[in-house]
N, C-alpha and C. Protein backbone atom coordinates (compact mmCIF):
# COMPACT_ATOMS: atom_id res chain seq x y z
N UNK A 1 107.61 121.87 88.24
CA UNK A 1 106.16 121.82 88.12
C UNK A 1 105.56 122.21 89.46
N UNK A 2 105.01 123.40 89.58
CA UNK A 2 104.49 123.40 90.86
C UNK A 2 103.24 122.87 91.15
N UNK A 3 102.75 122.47 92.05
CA UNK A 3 101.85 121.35 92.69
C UNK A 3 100.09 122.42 92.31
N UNK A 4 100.23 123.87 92.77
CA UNK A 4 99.31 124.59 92.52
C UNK A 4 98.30 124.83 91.24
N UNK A 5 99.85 124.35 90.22
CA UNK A 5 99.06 124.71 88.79
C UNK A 5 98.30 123.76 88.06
N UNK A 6 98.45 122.36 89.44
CA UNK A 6 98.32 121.26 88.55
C UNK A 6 97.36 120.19 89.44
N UNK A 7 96.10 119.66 88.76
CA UNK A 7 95.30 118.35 89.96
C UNK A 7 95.60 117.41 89.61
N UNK A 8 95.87 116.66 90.44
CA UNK A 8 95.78 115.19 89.93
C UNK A 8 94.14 114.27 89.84
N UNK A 9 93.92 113.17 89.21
CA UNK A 9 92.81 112.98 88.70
C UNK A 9 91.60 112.97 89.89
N UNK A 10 92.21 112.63 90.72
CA UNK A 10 91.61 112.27 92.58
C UNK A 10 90.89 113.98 92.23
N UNK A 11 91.80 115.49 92.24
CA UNK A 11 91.53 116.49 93.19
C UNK A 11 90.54 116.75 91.60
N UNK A 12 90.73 116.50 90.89
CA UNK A 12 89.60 116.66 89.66
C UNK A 12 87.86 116.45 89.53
N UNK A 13 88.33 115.45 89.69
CA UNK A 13 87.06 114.90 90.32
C UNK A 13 86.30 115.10 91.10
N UNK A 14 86.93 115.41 92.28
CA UNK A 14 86.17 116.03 93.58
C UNK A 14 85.37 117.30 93.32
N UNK A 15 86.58 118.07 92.58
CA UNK A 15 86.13 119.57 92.03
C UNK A 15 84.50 119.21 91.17
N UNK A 16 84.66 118.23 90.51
CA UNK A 16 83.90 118.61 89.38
C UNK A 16 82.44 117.47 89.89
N UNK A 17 82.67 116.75 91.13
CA UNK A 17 81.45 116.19 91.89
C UNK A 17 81.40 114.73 90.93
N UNK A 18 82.22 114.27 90.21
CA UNK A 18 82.43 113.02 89.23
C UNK A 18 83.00 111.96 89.81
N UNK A 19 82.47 110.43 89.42
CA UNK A 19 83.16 109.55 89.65
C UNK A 19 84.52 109.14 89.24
N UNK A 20 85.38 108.71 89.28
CA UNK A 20 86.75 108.17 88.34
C UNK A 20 86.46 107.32 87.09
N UNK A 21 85.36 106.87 86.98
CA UNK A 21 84.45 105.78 85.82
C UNK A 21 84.27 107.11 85.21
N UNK A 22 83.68 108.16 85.32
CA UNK A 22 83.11 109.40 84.76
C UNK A 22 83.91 109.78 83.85
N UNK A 23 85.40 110.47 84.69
CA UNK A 23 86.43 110.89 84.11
C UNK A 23 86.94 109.57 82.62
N UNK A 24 87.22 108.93 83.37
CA UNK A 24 87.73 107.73 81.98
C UNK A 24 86.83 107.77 81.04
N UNK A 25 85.38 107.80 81.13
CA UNK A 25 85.01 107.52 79.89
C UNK A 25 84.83 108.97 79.23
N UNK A 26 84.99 109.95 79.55
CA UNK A 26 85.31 111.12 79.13
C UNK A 26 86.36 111.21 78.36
N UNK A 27 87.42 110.49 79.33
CA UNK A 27 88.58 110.73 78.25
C UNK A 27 88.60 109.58 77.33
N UNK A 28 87.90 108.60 77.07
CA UNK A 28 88.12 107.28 76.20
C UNK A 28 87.22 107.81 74.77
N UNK A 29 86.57 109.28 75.74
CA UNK A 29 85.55 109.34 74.31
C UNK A 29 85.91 111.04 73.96
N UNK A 30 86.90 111.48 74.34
CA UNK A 30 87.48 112.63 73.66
C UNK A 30 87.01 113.82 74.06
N UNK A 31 85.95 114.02 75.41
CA UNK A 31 85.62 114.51 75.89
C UNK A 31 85.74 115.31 77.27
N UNK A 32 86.85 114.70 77.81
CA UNK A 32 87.46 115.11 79.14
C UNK A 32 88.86 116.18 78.93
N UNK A 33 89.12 116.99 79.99
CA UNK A 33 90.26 117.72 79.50
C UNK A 33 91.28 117.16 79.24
N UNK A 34 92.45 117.86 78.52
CA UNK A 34 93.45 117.25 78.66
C UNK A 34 94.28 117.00 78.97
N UNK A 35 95.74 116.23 79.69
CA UNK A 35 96.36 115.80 80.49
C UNK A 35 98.00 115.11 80.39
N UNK A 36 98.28 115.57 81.14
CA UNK A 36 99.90 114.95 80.98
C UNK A 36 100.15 114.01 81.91
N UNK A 37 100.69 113.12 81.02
CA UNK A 37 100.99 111.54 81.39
C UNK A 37 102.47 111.77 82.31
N UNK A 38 102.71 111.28 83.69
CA UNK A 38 103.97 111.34 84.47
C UNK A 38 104.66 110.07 84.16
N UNK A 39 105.92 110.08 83.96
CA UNK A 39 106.39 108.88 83.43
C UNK A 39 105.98 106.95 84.29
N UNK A 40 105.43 107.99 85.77
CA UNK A 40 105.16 106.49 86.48
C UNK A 40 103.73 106.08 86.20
N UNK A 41 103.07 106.92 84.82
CA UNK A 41 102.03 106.54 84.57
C UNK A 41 100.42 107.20 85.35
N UNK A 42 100.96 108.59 85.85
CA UNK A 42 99.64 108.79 86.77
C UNK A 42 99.54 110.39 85.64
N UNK A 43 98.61 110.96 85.63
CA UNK A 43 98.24 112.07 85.25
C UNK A 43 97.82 112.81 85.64
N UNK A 44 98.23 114.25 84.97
CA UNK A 44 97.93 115.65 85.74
C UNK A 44 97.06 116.37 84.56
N UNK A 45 96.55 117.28 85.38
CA UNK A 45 95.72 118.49 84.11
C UNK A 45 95.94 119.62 84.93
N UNK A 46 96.48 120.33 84.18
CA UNK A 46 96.74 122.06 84.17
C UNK A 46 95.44 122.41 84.73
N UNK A 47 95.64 123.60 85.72
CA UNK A 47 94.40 124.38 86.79
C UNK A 47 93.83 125.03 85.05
N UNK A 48 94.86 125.62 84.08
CA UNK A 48 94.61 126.44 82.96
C UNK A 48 93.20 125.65 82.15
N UNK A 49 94.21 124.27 81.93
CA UNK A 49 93.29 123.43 80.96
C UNK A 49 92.15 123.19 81.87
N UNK A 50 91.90 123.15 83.28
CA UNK A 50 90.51 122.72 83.86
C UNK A 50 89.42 123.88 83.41
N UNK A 51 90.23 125.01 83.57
CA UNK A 51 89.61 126.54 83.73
C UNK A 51 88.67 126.27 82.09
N UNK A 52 89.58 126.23 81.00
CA UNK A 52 89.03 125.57 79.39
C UNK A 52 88.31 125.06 79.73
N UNK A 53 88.16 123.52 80.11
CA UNK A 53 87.33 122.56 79.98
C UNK A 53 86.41 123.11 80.35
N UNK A 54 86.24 123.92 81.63
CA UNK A 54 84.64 124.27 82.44
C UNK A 54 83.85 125.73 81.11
N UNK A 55 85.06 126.00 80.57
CA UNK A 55 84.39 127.00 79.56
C UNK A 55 83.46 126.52 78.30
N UNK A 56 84.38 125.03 77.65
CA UNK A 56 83.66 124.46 76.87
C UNK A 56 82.31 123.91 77.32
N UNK A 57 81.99 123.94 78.78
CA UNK A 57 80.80 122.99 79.58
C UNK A 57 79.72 123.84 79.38
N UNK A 58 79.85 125.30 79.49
CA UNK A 58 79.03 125.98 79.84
C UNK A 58 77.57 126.36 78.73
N UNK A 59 76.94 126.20 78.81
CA UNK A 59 75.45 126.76 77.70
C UNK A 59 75.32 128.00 77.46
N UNK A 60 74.96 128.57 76.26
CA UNK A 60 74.43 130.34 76.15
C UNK A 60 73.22 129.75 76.44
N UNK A 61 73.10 131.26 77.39
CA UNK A 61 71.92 131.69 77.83
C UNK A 61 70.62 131.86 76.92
N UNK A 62 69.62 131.04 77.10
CA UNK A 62 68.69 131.00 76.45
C UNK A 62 67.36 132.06 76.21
């Protein structure tokens, strides 16, 4: 797994200017990207799946 392809929830956040309360209830409500669980229990999201998520964020132009 290289380290490049992948944030952990900390470098996510930062990116996206969000609290860690933010992220959770995003994901508690089916709304946050999605993520792979490391067996010691911490999680990663694909640079790919962030790249998605910011696509689903975006509005047509009005």
């Amino acid at each position: 797994m290289a380290t490049t392809n992948w944030l952990t929830v900390a470098e996510f956040c930062a990116e996206m200017k969000i609290s860690r309360r933010t992220f959770q209830q995003w994901r508690a409500t089916g709304r946050g990207p999605s993520c792979l669980k490391l067996p010691n229990g911490d999680l990663r999201i694909r640079r790919s799946e962030y790249e998605r998520f910011l696509d689903t964020c975006e509005e047509a132009a009005a």
